[in-house]
PDB file of N, CA and C in Angstrom:
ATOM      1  N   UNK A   1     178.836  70.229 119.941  1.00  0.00           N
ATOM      2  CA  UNK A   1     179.098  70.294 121.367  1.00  0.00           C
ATOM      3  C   UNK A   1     180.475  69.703 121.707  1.00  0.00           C
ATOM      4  N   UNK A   2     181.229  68.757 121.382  1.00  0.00           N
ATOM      5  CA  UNK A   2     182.706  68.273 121.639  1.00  0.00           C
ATOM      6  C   UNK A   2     183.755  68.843 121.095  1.00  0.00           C
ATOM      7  N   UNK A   3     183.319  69.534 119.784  1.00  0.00           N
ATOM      8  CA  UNK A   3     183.984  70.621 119.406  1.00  0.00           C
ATOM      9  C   UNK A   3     184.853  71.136 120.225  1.00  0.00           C
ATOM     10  N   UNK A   4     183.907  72.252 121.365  1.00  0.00           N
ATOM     11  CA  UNK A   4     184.538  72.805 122.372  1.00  0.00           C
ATOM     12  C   UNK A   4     185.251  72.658 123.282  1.00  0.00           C
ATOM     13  N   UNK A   5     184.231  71.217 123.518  1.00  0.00           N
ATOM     14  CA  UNK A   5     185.183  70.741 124.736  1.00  0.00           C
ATOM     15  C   UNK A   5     186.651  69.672 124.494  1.00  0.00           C
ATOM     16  N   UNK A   6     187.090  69.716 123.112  1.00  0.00           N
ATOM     17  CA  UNK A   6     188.319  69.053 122.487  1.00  0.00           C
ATOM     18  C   UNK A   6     189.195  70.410 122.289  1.00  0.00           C
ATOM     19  N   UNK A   7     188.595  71.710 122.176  1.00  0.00           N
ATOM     20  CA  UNK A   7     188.963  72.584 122.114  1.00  0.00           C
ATOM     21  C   UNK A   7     190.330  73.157 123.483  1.00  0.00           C
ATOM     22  N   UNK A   8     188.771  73.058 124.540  1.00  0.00           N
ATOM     23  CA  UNK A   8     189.266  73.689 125.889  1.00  0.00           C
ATOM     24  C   UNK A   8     190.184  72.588 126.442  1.00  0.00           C
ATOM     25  N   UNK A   9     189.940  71.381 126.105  1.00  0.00           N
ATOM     26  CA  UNK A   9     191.053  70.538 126.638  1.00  0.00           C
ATOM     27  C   UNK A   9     192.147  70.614 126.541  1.00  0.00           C
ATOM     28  N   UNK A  10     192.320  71.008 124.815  1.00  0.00           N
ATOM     29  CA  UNK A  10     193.950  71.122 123.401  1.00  0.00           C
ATOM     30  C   UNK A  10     193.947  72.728 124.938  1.00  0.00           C
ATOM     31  N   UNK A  11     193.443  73.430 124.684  1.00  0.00           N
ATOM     32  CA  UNK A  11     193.820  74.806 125.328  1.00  0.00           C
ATOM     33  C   UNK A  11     194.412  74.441 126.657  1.00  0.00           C
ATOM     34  N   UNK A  12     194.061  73.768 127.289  1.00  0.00           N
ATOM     35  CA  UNK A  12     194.583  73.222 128.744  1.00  0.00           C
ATOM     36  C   UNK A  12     195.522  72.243 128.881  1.00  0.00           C
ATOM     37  N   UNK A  13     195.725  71.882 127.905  1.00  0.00           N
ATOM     38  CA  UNK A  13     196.764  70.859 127.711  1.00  0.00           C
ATOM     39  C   UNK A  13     198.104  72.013 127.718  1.00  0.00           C
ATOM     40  N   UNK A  14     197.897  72.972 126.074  1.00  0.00           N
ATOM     41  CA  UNK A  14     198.959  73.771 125.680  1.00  0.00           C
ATOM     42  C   UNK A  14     199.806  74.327 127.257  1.00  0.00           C
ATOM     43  N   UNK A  15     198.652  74.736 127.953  1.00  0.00           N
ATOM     44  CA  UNK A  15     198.945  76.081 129.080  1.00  0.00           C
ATOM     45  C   UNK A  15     199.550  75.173 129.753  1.00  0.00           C
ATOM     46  N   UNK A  16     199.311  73.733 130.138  1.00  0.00           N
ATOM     47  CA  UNK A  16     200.169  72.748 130.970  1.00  0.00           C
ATOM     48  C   UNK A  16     201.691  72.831 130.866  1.00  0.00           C
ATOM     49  N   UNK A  17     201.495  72.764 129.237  1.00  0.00           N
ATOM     50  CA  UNK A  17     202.741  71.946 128.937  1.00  0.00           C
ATOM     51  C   UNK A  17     203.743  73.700 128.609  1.00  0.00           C
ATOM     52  N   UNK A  18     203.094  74.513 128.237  1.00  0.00           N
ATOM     53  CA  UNK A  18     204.136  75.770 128.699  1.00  0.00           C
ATOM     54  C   UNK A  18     204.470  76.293 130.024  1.00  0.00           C
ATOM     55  N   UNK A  19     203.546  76.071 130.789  1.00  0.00           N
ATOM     56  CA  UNK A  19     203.875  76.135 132.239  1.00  0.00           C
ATOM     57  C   UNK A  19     204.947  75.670 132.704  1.00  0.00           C
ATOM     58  N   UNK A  20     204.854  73.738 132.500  1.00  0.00           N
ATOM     59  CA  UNK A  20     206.069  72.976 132.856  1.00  0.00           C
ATOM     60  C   UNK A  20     207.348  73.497 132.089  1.00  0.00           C
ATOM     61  N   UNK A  21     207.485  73.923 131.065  1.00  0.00           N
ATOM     62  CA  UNK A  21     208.911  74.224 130.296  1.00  0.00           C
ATOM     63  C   UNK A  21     209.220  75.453 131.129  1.00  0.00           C
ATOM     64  N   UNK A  22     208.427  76.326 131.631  1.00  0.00           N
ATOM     65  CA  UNK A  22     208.872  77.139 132.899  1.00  0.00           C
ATOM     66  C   UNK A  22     208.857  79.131 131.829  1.00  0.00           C
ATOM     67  N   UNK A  23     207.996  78.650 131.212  1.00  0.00           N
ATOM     68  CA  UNK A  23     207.417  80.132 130.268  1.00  0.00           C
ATOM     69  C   UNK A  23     206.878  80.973 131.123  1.00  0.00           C
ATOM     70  N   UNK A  24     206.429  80.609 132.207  1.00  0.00           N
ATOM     71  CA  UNK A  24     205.938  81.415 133.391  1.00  0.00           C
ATOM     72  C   UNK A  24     206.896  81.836 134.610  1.00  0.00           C
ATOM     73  N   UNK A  25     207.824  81.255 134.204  1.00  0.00           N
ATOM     74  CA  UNK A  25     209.192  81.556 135.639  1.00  0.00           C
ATOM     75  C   UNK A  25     209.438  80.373 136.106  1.00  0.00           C
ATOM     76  N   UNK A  26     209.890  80.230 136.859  1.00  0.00           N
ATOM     77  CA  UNK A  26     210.613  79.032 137.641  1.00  0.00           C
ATOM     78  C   UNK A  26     209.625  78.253 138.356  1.00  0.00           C
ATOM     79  N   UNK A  27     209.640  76.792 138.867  1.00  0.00           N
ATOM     80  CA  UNK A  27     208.553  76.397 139.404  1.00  0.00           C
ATOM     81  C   UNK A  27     208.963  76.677 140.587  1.00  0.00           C
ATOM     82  N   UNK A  28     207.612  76.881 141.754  1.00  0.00           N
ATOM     83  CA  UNK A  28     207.878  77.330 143.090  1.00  0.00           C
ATOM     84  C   UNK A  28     209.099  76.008 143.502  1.00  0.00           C
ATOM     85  N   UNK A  29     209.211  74.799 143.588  1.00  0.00           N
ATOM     86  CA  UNK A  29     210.202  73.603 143.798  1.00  0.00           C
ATOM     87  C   UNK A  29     211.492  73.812 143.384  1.00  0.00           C
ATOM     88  N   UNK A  30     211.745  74.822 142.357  1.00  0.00           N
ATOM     89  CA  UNK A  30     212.763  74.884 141.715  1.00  0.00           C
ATOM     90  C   UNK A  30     214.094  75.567 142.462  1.00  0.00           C
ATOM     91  N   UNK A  31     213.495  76.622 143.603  1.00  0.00           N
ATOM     92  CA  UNK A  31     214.402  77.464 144.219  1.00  0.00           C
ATOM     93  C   UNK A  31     214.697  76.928 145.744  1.00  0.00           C
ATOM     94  N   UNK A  32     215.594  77.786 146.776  1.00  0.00           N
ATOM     95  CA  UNK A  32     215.769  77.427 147.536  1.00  0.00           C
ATOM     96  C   UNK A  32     214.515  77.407 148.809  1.00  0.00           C
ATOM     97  N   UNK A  33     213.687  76.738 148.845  1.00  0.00           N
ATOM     98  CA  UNK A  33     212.823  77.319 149.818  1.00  0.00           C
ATOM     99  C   UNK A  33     213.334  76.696 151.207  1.00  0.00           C
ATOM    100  N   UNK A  34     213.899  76.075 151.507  1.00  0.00           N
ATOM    101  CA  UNK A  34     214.538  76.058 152.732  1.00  0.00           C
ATOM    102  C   UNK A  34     216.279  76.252 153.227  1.00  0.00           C
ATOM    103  N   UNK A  35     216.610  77.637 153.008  1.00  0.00           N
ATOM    104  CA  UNK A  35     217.985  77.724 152.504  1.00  0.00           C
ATOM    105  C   UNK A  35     218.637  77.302 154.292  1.00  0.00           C
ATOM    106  N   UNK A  36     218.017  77.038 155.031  1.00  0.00           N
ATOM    107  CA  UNK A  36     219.217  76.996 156.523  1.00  0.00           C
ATOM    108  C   UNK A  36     219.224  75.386 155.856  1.00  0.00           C
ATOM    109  N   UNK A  37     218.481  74.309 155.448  1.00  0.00           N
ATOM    110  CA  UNK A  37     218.614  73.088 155.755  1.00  0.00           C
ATOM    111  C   UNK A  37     220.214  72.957 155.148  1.00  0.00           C
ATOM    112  N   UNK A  38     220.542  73.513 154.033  1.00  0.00           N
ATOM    113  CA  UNK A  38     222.261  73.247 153.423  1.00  0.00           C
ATOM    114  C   UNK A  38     223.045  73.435 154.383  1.00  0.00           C
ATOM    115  N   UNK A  39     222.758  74.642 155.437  1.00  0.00           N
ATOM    116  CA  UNK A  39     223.647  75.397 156.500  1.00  0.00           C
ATOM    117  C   UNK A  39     223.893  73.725 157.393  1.00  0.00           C
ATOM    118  N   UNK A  40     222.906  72.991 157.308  1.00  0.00           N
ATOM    119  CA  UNK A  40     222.719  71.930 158.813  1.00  0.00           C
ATOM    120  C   UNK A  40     223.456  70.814 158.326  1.00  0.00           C
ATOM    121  N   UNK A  41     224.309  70.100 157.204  1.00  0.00           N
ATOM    122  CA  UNK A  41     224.443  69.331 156.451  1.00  0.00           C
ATOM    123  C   UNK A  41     225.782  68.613 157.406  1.00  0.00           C
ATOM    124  N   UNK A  42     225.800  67.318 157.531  1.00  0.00           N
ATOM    125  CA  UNK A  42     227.019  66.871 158.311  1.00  0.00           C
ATOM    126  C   UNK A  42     228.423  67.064 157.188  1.00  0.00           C
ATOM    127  N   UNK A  43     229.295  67.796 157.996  1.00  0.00           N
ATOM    128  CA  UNK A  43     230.619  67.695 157.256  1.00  0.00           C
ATOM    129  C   UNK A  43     231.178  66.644 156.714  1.00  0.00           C
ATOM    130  N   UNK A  44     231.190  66.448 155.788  1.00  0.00           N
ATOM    131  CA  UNK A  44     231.778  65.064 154.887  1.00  0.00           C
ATOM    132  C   UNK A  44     233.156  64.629 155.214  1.00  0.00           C
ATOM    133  N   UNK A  45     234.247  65.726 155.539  1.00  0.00           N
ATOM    134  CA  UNK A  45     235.403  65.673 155.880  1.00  0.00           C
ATOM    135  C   UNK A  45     235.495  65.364 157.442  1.00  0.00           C
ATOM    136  N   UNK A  46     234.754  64.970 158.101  1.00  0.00           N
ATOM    137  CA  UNK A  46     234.576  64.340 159.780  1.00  0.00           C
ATOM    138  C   UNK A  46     233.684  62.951 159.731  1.00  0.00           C
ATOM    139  N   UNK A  47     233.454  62.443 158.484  1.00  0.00           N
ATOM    140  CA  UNK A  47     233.174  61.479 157.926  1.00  0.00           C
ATOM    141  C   UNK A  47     234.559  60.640 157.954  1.00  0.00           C
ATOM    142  N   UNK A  48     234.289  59.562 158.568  1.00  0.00           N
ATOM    143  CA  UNK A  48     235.096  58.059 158.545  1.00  0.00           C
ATOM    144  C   UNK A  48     234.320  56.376 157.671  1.00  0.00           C
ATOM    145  N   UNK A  49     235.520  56.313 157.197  1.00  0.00           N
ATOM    146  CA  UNK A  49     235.165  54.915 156.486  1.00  0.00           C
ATOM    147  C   UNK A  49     235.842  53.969 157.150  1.00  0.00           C
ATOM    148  N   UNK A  50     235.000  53.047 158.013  1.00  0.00           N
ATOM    149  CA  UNK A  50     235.427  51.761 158.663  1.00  0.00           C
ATOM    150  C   UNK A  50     235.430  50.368 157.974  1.00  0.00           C
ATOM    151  N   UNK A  51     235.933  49.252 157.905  1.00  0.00           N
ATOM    152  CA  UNK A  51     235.925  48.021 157.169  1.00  0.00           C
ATOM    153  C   UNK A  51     234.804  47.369 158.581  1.00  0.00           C
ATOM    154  N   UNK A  52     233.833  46.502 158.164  1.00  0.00           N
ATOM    155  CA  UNK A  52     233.004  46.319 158.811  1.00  0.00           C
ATOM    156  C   UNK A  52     233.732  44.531 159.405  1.00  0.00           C
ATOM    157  N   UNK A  53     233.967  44.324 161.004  1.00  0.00           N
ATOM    158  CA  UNK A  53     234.191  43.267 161.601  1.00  0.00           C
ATOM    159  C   UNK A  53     233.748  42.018 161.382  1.00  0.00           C
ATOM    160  N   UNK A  54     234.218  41.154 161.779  1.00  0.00           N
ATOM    161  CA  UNK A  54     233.692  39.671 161.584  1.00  0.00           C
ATOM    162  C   UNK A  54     231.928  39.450 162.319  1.00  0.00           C
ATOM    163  N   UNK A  55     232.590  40.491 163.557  1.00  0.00           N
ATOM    164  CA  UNK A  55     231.521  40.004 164.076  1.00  0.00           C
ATOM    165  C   UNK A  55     230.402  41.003 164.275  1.00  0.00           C
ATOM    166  N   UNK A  56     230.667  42.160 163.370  1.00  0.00           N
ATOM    167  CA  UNK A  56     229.752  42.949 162.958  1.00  0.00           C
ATOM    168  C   UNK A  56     228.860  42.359 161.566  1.00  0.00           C
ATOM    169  N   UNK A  57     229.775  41.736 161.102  1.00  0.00           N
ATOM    170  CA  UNK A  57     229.122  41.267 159.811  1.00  0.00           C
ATOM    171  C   UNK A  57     228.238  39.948 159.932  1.00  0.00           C
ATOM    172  N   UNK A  58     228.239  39.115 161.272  1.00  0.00           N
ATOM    173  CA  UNK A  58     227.334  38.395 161.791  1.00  0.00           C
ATOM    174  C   UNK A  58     226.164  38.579 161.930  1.00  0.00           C
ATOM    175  N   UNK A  59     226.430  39.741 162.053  1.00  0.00           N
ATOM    176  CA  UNK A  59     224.624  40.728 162.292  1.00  0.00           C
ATOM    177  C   UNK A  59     223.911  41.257 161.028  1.00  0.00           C
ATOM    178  N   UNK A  60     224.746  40.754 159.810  1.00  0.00           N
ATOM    179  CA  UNK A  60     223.768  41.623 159.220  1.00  0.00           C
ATOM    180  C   UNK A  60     222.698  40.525 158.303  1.00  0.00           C
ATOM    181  N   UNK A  61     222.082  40.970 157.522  1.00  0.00           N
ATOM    182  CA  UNK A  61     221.655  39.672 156.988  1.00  0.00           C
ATOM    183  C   UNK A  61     221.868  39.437 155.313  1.00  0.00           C
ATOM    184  N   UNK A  62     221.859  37.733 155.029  1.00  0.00           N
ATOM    185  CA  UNK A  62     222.251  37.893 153.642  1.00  0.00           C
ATOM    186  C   UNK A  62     221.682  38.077 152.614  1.00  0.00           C
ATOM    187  N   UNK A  63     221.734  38.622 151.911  1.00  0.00           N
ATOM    188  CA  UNK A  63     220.940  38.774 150.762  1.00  0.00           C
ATOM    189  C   UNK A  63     220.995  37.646 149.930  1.00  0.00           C
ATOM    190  N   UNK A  64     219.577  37.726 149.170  1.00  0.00           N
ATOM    191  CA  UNK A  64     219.350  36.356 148.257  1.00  0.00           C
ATOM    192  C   UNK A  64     218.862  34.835 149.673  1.00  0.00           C
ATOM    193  N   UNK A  65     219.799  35.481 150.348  1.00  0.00           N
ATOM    194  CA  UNK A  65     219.533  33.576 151.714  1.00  0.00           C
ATOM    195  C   UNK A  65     218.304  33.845 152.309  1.00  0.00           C
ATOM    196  N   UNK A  66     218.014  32.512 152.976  1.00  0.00           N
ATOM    197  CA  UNK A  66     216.950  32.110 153.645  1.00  0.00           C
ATOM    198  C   UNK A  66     216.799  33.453 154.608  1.00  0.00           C
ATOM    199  N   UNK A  67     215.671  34.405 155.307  1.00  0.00           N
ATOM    200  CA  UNK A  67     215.213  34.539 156.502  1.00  0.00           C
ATOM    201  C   UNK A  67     215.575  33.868 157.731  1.00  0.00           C
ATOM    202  N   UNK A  68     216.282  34.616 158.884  1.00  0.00           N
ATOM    203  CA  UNK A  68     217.033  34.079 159.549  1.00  0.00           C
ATOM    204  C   UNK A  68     215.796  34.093 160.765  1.00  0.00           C
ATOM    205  N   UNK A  69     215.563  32.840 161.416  1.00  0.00           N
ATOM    206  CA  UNK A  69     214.762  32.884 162.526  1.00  0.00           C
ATOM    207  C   UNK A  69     214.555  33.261 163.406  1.00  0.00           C
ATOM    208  N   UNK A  70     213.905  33.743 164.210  1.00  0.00           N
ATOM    209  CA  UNK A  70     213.742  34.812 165.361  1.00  0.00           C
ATOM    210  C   UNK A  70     213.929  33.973 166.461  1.00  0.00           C
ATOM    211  N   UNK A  71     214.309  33.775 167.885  1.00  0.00           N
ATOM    212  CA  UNK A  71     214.998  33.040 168.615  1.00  0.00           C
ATOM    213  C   UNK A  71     213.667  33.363 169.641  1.00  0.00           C
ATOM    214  N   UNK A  72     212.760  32.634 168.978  1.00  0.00           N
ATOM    215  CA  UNK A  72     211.424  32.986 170.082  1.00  0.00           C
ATOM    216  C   UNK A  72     210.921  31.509 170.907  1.00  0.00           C
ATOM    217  N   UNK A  73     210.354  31.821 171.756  1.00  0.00           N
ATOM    218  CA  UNK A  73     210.309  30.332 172.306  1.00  0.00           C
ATOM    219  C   UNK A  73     208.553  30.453 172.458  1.00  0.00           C
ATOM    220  N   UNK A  74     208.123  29.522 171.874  1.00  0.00           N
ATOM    221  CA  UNK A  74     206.552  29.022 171.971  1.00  0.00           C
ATOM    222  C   UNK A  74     205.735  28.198 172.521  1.00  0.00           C
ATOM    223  N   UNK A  75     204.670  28.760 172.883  1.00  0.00           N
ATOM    224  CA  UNK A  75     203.818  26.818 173.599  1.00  0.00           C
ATOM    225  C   UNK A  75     202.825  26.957 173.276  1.00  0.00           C
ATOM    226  N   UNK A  76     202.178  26.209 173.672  1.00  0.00           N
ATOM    227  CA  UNK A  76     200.466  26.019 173.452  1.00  0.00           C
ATOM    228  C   UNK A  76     199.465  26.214 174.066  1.00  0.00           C
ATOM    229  N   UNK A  77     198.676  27.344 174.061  1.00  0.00           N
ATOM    230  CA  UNK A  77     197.998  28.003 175.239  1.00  0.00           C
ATOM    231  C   UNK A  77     196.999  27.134 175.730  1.00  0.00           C
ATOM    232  N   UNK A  78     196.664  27.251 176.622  1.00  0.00           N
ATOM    233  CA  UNK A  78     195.558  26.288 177.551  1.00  0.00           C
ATOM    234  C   UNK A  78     194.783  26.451 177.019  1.00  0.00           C
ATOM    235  N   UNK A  79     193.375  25.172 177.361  1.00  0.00           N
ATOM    236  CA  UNK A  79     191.970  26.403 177.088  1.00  0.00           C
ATOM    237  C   UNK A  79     191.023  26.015 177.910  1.00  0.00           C
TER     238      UNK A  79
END
């Protein structure tokens, strides 16, 4: 009885793995299936590179450093 079913597995394995090498044609992923999205693409050449400000760079946060605190104000609810 496992015979077979070591059999049909090796058989389902094979058909997998010729499928993926693309013995059957191309995979449906492989082609263009949405050919306008390239058409929509922002022009690279209307693309600007800015040096980022002092006080743009205030805002950002540092990597590796502490979590910068949230400027929240708290109390202690009644009860």
């Amino acid at each position: 009885m496992p015979r077979w079913l070591i059999a049909i597995l090796f058989l389902a394995n094979l058909l997998a793995f010729v499928a993926v090498r693309g013995v059957f044609g191309p995979t449906t992923t492989a082609g263009g299936r949405e050919p306008n999205h390239l058409n929509r693409q922002i022009y690279p050449e209307t693309l600007k590179v800015q040096p980022v400000t002092s006080t743009e760079a205030a805002d950002q946060a540092v990597v590796g450093g502490p979590a910068p605190s949230a400027p929240i104000a708290a109390s202690s609810l009644p009860q």
